[in-house]
C-alpha atoms as a PDB file:
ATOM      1  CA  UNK A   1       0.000   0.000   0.000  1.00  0.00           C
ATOM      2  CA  UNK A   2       1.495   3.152  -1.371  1.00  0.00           C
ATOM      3  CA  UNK A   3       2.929   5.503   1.635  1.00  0.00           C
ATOM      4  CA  UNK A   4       2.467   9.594   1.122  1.00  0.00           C
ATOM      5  CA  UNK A   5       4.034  11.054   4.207  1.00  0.00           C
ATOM      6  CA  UNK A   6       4.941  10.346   7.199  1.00  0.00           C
ATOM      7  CA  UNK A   7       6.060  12.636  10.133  1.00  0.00           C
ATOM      8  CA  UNK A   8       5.464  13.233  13.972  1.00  0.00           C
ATOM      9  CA  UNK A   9       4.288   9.353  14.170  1.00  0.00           C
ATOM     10  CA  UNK A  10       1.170   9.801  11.838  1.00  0.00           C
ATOM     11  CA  UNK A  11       0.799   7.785   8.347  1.00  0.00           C
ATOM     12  CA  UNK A  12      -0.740   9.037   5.393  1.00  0.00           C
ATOM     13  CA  UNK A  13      -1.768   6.478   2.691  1.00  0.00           C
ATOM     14  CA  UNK A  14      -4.167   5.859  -0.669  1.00  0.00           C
ATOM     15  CA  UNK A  15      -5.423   2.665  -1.822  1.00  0.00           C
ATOM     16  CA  UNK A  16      -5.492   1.904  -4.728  1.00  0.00           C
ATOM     17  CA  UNK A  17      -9.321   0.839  -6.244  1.00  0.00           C
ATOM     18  CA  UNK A  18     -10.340   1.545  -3.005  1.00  0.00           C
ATOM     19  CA  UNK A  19     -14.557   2.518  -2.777  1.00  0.00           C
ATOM     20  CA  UNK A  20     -15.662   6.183  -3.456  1.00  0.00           C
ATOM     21  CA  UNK A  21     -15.381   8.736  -2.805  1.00  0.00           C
ATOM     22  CA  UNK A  22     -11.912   9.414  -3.038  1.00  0.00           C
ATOM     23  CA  UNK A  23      -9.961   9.297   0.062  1.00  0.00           C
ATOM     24  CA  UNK A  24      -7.109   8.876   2.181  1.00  0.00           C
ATOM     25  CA  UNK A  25      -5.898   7.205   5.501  1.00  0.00           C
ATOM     26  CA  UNK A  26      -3.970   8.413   8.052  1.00  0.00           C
ATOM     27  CA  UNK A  27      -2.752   6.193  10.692  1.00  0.00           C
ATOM     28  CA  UNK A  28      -1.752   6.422  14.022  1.00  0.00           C
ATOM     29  CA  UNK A  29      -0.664   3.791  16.099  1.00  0.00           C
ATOM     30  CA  UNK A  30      -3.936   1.644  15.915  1.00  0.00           C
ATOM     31  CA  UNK A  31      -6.253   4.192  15.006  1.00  0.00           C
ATOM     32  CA  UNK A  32      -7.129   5.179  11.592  1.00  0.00           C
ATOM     33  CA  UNK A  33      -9.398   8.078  10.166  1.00  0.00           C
ATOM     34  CA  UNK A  34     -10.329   7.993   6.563  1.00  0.00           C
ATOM     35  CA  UNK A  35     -10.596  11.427   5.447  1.00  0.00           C
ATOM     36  CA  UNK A  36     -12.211  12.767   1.393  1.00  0.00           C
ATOM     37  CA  UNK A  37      -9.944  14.492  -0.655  1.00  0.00           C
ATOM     38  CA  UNK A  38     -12.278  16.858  -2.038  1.00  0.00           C
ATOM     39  CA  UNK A  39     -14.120  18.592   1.615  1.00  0.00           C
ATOM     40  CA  UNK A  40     -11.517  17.175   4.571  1.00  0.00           C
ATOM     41  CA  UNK A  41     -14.587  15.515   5.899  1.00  0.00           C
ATOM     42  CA  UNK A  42     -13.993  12.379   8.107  1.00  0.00           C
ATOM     43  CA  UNK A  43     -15.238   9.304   6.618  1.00  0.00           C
ATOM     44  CA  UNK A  44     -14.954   6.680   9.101  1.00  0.00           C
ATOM     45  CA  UNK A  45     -12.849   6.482  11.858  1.00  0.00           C
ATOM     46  CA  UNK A  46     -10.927   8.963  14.646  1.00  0.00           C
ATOM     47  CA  UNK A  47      -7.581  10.018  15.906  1.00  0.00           C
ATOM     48  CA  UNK A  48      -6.840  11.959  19.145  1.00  0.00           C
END
């Protein structure tokens, strides 16, 4: 799974095919947030 950034702990990724609308990951630790591209809105998910 293609990495974007990475810095102060937190992971940023895109997958590829993944479901719409378009969005990206970031990870922390064991929490993720999925986040759209086009608004910033949070998809699914949380991070403190």
């Amino acid at each position: 799974m293609p990495e974007l950034s990475r810095f102060f702990g937190v992971i940023i990724r895109m997958y590829a095919r993944d479901h719409l609308p378009p969005h990206f990951h970031a990870i922390y630790g064991t929490e993720d947030v999925s986040i759209c591209v086009s608004d910033f809105r949070v998809l699914a998910g949380w991070l403190r």
